[in-house]
N, C-alpha and C. Protein backbone atom coordinates (compact mmCIF):
# COMPACT_ATOMS: atom_id res chain seq x y z
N UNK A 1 -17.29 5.45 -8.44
CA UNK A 1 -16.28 6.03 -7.56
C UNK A 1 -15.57 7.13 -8.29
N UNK A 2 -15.54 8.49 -7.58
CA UNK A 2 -14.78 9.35 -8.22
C UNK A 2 -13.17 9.11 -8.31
N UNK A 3 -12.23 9.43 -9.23
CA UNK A 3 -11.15 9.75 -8.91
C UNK A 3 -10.75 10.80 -8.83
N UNK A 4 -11.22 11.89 -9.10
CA UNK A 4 -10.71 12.95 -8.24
C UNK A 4 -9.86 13.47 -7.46
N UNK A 5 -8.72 13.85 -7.79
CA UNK A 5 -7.71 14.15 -6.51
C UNK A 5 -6.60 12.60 -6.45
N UNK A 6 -7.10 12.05 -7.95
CA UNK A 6 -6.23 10.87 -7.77
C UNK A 6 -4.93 11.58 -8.86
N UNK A 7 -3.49 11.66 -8.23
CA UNK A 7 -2.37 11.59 -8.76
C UNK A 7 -1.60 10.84 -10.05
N UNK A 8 -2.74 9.88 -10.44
CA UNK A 8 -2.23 8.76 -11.32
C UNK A 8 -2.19 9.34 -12.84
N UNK A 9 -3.14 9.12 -12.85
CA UNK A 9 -3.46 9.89 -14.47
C UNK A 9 -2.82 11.63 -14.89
N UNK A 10 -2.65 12.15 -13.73
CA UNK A 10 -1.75 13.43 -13.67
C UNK A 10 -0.66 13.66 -13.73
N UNK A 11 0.17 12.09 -13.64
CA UNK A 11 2.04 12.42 -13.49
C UNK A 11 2.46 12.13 -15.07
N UNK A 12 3.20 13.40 -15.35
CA UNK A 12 3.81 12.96 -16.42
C UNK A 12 5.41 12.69 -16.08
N UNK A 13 5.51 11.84 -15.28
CA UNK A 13 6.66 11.13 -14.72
C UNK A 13 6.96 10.04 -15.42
N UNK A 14 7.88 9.50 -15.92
CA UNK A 14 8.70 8.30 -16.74
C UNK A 14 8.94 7.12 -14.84
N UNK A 15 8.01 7.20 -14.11
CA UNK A 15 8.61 5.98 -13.20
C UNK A 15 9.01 4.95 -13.36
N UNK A 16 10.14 3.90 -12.98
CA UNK A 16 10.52 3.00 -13.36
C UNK A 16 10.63 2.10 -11.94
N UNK A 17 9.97 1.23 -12.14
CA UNK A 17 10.03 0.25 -11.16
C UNK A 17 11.22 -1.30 -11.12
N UNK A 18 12.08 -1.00 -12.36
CA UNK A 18 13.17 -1.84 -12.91
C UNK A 18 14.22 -1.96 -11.69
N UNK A 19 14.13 -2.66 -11.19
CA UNK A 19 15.71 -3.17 -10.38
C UNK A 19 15.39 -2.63 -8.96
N UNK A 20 13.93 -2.17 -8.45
CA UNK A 20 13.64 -1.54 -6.96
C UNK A 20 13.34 -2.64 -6.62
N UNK A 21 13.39 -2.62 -4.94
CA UNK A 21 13.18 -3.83 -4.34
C UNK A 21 12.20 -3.35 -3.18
N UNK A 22 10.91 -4.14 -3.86
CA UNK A 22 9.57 -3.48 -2.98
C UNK A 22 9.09 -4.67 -1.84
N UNK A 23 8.84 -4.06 -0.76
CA UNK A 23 7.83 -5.34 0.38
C UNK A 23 6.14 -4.69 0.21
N UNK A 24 5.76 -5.74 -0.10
CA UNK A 24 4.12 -5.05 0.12
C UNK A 24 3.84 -6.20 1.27
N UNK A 25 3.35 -5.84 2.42
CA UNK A 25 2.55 -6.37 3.70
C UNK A 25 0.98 -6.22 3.55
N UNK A 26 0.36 -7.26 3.22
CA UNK A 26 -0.60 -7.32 2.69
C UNK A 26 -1.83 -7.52 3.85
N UNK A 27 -2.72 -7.40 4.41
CA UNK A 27 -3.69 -7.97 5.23
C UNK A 27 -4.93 -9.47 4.52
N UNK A 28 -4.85 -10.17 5.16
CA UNK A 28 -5.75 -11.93 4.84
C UNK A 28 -7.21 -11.10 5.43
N UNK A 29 -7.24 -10.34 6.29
CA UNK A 29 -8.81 -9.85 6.55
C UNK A 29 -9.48 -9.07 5.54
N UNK A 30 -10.62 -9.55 5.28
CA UNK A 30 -11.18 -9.23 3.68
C UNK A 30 -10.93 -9.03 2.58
N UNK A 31 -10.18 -10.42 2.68
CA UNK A 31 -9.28 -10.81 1.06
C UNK A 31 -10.27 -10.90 0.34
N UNK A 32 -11.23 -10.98 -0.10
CA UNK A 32 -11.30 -10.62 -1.14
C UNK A 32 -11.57 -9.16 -1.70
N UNK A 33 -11.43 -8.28 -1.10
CA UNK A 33 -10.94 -6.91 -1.47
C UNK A 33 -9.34 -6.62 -1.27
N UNK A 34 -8.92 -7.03 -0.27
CA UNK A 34 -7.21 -6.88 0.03
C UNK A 34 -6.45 -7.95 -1.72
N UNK A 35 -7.14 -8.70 -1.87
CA UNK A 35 -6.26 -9.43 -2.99
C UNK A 35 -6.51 -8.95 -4.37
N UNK A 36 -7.69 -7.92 -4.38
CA UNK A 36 -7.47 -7.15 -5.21
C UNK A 36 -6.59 -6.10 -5.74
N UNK A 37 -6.61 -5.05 -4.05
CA UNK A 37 -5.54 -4.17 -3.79
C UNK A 37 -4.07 -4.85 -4.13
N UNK A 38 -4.03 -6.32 -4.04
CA UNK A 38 -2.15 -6.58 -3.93
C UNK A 38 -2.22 -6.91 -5.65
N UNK A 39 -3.41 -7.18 -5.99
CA UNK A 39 -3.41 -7.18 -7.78
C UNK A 39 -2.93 -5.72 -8.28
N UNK A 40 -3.52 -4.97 -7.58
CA UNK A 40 -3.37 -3.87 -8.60
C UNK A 40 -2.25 -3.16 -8.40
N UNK A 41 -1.92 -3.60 -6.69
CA UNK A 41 0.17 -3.16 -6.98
C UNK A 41 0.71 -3.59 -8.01
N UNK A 42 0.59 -4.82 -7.59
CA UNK A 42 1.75 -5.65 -8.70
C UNK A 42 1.08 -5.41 -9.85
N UNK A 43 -0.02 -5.09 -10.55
CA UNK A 43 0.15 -4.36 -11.62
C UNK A 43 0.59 -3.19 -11.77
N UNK A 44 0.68 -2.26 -10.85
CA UNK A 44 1.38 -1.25 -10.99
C UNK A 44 3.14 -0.96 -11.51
N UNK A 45 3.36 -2.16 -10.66
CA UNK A 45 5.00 -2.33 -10.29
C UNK A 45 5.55 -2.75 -11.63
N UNK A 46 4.75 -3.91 -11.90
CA UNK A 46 4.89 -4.63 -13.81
C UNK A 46 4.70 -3.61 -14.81
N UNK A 47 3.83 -2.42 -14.92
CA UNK A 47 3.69 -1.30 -15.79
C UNK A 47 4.68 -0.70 -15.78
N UNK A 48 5.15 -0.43 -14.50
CA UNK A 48 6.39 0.36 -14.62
C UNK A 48 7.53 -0.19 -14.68
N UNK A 49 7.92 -1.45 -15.15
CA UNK A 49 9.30 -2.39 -15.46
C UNK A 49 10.19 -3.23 -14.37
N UNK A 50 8.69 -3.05 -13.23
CA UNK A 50 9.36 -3.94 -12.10
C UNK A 50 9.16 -5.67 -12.57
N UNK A 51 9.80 -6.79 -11.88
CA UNK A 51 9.78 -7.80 -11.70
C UNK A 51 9.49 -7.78 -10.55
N UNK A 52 8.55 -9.18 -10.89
CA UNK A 52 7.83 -9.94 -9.66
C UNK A 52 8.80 -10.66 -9.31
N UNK A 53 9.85 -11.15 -9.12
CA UNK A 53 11.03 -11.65 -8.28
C UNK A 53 11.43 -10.41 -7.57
N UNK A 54 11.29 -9.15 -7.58
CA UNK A 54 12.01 -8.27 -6.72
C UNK A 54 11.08 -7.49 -5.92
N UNK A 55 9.72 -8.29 -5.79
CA UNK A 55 8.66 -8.27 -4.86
C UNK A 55 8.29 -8.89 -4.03
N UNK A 56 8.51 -8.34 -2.58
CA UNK A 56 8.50 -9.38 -1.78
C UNK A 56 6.99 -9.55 -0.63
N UNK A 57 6.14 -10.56 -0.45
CA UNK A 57 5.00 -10.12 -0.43
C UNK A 57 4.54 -10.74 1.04
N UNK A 58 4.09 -10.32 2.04
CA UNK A 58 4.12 -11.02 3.70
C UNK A 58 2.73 -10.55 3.66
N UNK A 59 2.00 -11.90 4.23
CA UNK A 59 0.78 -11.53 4.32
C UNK A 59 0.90 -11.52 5.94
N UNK A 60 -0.25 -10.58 6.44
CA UNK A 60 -0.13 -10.74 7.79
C UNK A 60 -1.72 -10.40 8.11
N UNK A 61 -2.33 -11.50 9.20
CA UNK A 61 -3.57 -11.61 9.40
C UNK A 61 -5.07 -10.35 9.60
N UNK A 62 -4.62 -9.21 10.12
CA UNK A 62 -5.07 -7.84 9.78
C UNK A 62 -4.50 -6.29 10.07
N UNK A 63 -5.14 -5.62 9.66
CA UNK A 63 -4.80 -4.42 9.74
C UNK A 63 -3.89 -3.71 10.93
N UNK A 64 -4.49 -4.45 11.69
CA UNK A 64 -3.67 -4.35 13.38
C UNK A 64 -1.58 -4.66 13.45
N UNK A 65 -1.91 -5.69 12.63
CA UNK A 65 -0.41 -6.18 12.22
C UNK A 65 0.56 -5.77 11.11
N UNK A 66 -0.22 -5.14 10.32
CA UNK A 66 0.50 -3.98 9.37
C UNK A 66 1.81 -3.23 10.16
N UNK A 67 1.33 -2.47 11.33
CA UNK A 67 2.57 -1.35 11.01
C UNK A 67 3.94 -2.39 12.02
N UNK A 68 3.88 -3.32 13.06
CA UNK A 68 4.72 -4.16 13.72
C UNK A 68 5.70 -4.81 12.24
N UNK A 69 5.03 -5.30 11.54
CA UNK A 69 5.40 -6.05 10.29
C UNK A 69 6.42 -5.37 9.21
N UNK A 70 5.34 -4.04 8.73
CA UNK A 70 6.43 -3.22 8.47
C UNK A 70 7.97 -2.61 9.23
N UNK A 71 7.93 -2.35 10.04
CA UNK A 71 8.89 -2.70 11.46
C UNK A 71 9.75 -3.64 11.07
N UNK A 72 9.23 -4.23 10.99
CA UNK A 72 10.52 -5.28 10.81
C UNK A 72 10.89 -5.52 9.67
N UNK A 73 10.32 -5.15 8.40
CA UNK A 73 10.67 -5.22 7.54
C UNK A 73 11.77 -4.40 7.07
N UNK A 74 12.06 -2.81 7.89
CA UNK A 74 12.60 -2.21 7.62
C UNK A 74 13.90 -2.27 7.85
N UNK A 75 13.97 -3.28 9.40
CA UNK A 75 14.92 -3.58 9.65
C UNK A 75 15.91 -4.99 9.05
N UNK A 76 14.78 -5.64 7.75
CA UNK A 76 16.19 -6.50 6.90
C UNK A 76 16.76 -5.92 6.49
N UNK A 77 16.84 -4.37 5.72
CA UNK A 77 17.53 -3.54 5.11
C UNK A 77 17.49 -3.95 3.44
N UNK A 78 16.79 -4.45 3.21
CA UNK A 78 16.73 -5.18 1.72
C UNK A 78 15.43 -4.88 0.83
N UNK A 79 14.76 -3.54 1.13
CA UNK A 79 13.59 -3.23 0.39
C UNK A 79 14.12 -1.53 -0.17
N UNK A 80 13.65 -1.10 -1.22
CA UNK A 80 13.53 0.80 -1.69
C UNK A 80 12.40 1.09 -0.93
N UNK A 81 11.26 0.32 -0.65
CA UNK A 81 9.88 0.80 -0.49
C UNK A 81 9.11 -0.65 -0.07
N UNK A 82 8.02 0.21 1.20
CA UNK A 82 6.86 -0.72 1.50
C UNK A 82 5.67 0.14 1.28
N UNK A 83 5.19 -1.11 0.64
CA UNK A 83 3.53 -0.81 0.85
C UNK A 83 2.82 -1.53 1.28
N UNK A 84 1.81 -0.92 2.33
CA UNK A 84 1.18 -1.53 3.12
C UNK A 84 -0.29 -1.63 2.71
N UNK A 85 -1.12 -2.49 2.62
CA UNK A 85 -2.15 -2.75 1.80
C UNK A 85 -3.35 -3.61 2.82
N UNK A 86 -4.55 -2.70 3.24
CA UNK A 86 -5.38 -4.08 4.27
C UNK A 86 -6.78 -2.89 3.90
N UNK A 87 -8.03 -3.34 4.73
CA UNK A 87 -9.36 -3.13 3.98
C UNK A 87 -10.02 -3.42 5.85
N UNK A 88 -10.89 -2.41 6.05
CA UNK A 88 -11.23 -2.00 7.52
C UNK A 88 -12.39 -1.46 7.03
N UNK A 89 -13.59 -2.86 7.50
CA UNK A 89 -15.06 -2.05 7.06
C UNK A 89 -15.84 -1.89 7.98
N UNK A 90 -16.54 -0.99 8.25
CA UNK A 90 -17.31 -0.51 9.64
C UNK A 90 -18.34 -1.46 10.17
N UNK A 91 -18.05 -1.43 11.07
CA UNK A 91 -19.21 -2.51 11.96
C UNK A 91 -19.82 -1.92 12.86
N UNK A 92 -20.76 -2.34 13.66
CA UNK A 92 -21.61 -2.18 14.62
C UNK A 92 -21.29 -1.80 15.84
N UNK A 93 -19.74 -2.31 16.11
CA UNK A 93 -19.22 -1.46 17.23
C UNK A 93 -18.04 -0.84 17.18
N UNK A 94 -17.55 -0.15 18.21
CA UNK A 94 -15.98 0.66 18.12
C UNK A 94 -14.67 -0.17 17.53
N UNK A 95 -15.05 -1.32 17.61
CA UNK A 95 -14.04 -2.18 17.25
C UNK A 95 -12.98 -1.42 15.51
N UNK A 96 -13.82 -1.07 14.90
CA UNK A 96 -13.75 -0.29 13.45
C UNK A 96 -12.33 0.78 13.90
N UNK A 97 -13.04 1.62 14.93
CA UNK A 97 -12.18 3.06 15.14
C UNK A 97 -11.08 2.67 15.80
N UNK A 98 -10.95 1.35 16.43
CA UNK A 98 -9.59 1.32 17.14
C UNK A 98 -8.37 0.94 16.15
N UNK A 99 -9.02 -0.18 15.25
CA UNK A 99 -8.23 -0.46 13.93
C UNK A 99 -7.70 0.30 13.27
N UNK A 100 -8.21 1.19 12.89
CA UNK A 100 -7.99 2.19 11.73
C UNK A 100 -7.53 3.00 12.72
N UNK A 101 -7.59 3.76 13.17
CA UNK A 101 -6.48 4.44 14.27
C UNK A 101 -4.80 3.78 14.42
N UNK A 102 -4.94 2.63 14.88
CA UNK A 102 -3.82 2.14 15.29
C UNK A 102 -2.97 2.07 13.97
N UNK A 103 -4.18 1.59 12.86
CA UNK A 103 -3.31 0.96 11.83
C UNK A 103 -2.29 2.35 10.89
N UNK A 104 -3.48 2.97 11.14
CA UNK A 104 -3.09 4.53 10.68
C UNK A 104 -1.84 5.39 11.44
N UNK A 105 -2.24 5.15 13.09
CA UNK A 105 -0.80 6.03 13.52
C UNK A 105 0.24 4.98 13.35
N UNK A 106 0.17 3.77 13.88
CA UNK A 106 1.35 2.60 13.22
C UNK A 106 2.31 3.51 12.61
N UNK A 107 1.01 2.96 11.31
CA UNK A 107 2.08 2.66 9.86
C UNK A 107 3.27 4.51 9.66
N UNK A 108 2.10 5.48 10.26
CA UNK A 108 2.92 6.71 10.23
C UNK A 108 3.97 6.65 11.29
N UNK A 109 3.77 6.25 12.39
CA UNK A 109 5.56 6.36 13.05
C UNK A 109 6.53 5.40 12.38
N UNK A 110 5.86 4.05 11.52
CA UNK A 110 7.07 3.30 11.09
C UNK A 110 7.27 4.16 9.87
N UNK A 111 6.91 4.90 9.76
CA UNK A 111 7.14 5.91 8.04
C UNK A 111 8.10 6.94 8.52
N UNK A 112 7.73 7.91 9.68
CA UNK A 112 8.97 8.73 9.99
C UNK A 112 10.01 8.45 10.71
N UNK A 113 10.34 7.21 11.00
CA UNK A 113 11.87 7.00 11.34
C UNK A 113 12.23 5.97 10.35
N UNK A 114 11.30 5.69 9.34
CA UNK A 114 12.18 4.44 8.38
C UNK A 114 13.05 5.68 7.55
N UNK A 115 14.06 5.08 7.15
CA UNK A 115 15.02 5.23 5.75
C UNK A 115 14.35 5.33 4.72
N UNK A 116 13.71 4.47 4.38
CA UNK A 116 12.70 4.38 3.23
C UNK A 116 11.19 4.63 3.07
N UNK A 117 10.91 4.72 1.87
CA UNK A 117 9.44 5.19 1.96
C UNK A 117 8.60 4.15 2.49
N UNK A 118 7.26 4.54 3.57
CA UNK A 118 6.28 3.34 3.65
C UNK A 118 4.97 3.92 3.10
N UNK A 119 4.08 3.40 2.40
CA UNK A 119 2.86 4.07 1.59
C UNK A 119 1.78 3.00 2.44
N UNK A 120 1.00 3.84 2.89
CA UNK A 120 -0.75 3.76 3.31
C UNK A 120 -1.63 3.37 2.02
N UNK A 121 -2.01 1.89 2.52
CA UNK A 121 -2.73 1.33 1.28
C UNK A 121 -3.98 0.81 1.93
N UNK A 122 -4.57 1.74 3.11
CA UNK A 122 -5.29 0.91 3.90
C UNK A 122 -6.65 1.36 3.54
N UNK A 123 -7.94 0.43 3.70
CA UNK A 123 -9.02 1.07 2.94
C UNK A 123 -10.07 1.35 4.59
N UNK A 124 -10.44 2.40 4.27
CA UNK A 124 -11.37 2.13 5.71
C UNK A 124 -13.00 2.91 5.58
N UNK A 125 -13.96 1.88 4.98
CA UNK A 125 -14.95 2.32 4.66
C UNK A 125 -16.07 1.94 5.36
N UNK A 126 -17.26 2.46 4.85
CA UNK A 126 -18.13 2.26 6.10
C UNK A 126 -19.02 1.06 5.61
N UNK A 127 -18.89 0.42 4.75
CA UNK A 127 -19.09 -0.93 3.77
C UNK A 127 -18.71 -1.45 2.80
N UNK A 128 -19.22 -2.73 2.65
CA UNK A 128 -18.29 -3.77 1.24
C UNK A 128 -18.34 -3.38 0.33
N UNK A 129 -19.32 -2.62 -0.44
CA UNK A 129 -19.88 -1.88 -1.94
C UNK A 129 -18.51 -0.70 -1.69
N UNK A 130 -18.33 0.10 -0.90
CA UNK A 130 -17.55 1.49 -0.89
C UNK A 130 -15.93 0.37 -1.33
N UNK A 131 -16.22 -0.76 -0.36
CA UNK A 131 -14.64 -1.24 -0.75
C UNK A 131 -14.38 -1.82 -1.91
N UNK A 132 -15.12 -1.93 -2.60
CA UNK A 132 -15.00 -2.97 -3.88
C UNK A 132 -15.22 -1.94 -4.80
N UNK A 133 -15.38 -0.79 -4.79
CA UNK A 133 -15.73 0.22 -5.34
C UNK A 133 -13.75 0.79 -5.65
N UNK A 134 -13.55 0.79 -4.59
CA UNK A 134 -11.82 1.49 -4.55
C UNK A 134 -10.55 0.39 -4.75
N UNK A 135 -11.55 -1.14 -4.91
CA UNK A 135 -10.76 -1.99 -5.38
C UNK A 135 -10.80 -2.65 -6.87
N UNK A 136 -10.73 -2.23 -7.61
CA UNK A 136 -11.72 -2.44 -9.02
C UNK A 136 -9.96 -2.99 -9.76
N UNK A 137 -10.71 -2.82 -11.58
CA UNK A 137 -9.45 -2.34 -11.99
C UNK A 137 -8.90 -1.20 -12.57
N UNK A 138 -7.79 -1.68 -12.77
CA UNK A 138 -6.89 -0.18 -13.31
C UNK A 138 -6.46 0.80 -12.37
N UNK A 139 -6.47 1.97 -12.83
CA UNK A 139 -5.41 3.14 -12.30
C UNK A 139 -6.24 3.82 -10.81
N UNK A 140 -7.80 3.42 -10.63
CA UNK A 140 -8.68 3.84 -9.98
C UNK A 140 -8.41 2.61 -9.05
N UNK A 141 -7.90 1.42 -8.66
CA UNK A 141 -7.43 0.42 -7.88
C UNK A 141 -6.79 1.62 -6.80
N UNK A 142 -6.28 0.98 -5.17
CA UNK A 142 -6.01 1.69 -4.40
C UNK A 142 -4.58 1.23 -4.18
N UNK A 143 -4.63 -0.13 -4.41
CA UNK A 143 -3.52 -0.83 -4.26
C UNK A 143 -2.70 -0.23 -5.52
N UNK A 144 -3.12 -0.13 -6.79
CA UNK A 144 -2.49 0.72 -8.01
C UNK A 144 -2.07 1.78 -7.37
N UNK A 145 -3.01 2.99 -6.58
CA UNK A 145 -2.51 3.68 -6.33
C UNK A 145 -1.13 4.27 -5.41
N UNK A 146 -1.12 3.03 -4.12
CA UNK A 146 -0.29 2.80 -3.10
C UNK A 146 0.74 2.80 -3.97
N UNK A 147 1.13 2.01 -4.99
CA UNK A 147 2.25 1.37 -5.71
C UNK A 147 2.70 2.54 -6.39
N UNK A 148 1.84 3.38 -7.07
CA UNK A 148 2.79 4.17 -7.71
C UNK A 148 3.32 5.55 -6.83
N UNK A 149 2.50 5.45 -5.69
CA UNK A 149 3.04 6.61 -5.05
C UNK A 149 4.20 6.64 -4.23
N UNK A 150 4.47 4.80 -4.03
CA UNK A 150 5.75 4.14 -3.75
C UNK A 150 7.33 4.42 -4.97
N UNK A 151 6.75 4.38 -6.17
CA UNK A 151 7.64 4.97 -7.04
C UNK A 151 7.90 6.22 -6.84
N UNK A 152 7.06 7.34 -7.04
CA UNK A 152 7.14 8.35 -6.56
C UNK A 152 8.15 8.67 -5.75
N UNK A 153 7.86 7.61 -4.32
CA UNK A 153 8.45 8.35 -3.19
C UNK A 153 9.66 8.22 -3.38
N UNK A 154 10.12 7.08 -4.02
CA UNK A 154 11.57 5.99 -3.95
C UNK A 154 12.65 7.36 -4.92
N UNK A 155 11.41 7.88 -5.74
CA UNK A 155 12.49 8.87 -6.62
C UNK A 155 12.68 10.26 -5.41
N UNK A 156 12.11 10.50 -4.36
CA UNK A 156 12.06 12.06 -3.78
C UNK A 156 12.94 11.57 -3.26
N UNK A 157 12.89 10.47 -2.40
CA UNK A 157 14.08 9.63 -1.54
C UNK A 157 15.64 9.92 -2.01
N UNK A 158 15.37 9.49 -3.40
CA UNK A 158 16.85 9.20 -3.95
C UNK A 158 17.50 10.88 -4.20
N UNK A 159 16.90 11.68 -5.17
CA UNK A 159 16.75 12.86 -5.30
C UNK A 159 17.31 14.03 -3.93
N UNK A 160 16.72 13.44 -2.50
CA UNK A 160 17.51 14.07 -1.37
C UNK A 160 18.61 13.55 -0.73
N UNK A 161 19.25 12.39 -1.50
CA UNK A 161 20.43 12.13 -0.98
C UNK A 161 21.69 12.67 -1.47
């Protein structure tokens, strides 16, 4: 898998994930690629000096239920940042394009009226090899990637207030 065009290895940013209070909404449909992705947040979050007590983690059954979830998450008022994290692999019928559509415009209208940042951690490939490919370890993880671009955002956030 290329990384290419991946942001990670390029920031010479000091991010600190110390004392933020993150929701990751995770998807149970093709956990075993989605529980990779929520590995490699929370390794992300731990690299950068977060605690796993100030991670709060809702699994919700698939991709479809991501952006409702986030929704409401936004409205406890008790997170800096969500990341949303689920795995959408192509099948035989349309069923694929309605998912990833929905899950995709979702999560973007709960992103432009939230307060806070929401990050797209959603994988949508056209098979299991492509997904296990973008779920690996380290900095090339997607869920790694979601997470730090959640730091990222939490600093542009703060920065325009």
């Amino acid at each position: 898998m290329s990384s290419d065009g991946s942001f990670v290895d390029n920031s010479r940013d000091s991010l600190q994930a110390a004392g933020l209070r993150i929701a990751i909404v995770v998807s149970r449909f093709n956990a075993d690629i989605t529980d990779r992705l929520l590995a490699g947040a929370l390794a992300c979050l731990e690299q950068h000096g977060g605690a796993r007590d100030d991670v709060e983690v809702v699994h919700v059954p698939g991709a479809w239920e991501l952006p409702p979830t986030a929704a409401r998450i936004i409205g406890l008022n008790r997170h800096d940042a969500i990341i949303a994290l689920g795995c959408v692999i192509r099948g035989d019928t349309p069923h694929f394009d309605y998912v990833c559509t929905e899950a995709s415009a979702g999560l973007g209208a709960v992103a432009r009226s939230a307060s806070i940042p929401v990050l797209f951690g959603v994988l949508t490939t056209d098979d299991h090899p492509q997904a296990l490919a973008r779920a690996g370890d380290g900095k090339d993880n997607k869920g790694y990637e979601a997470a730090f671009a959640a730091l990222k955002m939490v600093d542009v956030y703060k920065a325009l207030e």
